[in-house]
Protein backbone atom coordinates (compact mmCIF):
# COMPACT_ATOMS: atom_id res chain seq x y z
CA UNK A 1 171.49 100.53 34.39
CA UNK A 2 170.65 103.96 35.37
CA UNK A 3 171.99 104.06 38.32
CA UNK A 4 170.74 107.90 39.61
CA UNK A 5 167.33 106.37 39.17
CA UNK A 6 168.55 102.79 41.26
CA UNK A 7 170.62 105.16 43.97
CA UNK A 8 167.28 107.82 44.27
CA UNK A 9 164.76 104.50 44.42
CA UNK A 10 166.96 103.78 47.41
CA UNK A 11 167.09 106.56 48.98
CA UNK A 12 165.38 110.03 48.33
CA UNK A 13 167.79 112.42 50.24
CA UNK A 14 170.88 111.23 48.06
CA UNK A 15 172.31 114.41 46.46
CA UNK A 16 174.26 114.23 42.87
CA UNK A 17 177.20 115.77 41.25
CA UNK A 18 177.54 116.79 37.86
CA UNK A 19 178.45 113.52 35.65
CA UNK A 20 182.47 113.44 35.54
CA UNK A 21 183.70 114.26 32.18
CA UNK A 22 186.32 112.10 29.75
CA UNK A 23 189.49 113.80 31.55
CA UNK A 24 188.34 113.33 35.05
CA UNK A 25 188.23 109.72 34.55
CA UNK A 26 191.38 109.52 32.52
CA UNK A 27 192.67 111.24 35.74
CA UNK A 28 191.96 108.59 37.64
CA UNK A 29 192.98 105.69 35.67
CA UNK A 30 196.34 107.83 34.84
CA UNK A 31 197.21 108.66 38.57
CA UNK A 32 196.12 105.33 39.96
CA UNK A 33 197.73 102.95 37.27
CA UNK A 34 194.27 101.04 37.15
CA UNK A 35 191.32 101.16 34.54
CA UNK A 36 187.92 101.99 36.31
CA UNK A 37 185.22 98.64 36.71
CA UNK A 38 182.63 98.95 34.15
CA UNK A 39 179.99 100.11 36.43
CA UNK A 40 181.68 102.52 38.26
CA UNK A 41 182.94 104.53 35.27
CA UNK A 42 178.64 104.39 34.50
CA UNK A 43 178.09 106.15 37.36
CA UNK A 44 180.70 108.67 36.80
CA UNK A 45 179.24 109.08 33.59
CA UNK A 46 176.04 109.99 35.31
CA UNK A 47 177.47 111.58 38.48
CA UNK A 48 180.66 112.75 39.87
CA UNK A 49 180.09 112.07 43.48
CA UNK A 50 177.27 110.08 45.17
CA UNK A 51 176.20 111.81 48.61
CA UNK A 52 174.00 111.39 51.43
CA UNK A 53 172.55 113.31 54.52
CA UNK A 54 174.92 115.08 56.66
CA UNK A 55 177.94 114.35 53.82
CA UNK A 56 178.06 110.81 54.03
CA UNK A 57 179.45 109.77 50.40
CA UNK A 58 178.38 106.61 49.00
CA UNK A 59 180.72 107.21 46.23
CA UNK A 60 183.81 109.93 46.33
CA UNK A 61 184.12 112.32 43.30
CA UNK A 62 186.84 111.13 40.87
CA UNK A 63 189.34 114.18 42.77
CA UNK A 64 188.55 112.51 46.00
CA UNK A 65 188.92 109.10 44.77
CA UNK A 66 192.38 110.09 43.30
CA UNK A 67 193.29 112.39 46.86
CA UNK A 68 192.49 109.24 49.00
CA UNK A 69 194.21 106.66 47.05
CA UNK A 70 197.36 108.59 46.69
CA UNK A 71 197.16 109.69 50.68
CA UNK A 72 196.45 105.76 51.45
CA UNK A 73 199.02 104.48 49.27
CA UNK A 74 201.43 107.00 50.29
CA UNK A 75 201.13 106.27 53.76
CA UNK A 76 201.20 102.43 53.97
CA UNK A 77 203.70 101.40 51.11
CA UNK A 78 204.04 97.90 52.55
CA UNK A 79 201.04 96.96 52.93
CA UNK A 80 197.73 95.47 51.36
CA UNK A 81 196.56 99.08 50.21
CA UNK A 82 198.59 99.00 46.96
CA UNK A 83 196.20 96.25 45.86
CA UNK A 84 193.04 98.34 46.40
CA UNK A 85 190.74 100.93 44.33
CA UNK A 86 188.89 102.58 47.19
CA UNK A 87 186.42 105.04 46.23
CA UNK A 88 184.48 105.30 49.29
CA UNK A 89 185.06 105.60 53.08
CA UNK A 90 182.77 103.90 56.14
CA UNK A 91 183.07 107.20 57.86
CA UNK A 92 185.02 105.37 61.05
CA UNK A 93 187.68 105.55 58.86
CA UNK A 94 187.28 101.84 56.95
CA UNK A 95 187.75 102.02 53.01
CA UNK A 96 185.21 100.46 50.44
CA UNK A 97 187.26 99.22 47.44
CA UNK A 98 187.99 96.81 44.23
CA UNK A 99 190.47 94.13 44.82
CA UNK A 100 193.52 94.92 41.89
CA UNK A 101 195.37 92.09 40.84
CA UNK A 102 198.09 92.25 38.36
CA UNK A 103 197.40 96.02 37.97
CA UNK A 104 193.80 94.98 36.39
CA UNK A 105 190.03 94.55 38.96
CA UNK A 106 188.89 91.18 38.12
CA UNK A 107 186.40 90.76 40.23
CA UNK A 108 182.76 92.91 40.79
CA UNK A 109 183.37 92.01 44.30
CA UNK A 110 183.53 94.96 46.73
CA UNK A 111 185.62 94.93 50.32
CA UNK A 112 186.36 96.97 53.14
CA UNK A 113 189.75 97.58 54.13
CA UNK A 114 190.27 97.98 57.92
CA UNK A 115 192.64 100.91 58.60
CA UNK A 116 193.18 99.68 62.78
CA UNK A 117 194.34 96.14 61.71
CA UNK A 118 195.05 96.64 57.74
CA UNK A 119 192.75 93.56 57.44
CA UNK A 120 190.23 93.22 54.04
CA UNK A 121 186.75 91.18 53.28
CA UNK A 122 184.28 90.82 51.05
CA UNK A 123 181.23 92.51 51.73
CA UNK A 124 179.19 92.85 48.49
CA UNK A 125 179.28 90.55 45.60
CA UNK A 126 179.22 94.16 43.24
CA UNK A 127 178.59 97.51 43.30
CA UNK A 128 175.08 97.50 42.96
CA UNK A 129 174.61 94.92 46.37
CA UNK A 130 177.09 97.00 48.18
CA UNK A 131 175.37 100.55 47.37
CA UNK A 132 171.99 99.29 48.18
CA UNK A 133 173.45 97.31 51.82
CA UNK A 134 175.17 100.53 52.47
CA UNK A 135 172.60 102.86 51.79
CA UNK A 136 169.72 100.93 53.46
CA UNK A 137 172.06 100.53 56.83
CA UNK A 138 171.99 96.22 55.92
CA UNK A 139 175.64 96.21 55.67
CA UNK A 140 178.15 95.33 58.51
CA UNK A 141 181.78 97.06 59.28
């Protein structure tokens, strides 16, 4: 898939990074113990950040995904977090993320973790469903 082409058929006003190079992905994997999902690491190879009007981020540069899950991780040690790659935010202060079990992402699936209650769901079946309900306003936090 190409996904600047699916992301800009979605939306006109999204606005694109550079693609993320070899290291920056290594980066993340490195730092958060946890091989990218397939289709994310194609969209970092086309873009290093996914943006919106007014800064909204439909997906966080590799940095940011690293800064977040380090600061979330960090500051919740005993709790669900751990078993999360987040690499976007709902702006209310809700994560997007890939379930991690047994330090691998199994699943396309694609939840939000709440950070008033620490409680997760499922909200798109994969990346693709969950960038499309997000950008088009169709999905529910």
């Amino acid at each position: 898939m190409k996904w600047r082409e699916f992301i800009s058929s979605i939306s006109k006003e999204s606005q694109f990074k550079p693609p993320a190079n070899e290291s920056d992905i290594s980066a993340v994997e490195d730092t958060l113990k946890v091989e990218l999902p397939w289709r994310l690491a194609q969209i970092y190879n086309e873009t290093n950040g996914v943006y919106g009007d007014y800064g909204i981020s439909f997906i966080w540069s590799t940095e940011q995904m690293i800064r977040e899950n380090v600061f979330w991780r960090t500051a919740h040690q005993h709790s669900d977090v751990n078993s999360l790659l987040f690499f976007t935010d709902a702006g209310n202060g809700d994560l997007f993320g890939y379930l991690i079990e047994n330090d691998t992402i199994r699943s396309e699936d694609i939840h939000i973790w709440n950070h008033e209650n620490g409680g997760r769901r499922i909200v798109a079946a994969s990346l693709e469903k969950f960038l499309k309900g997000w950008i088009m306003g169709e999905l529910n936090v």
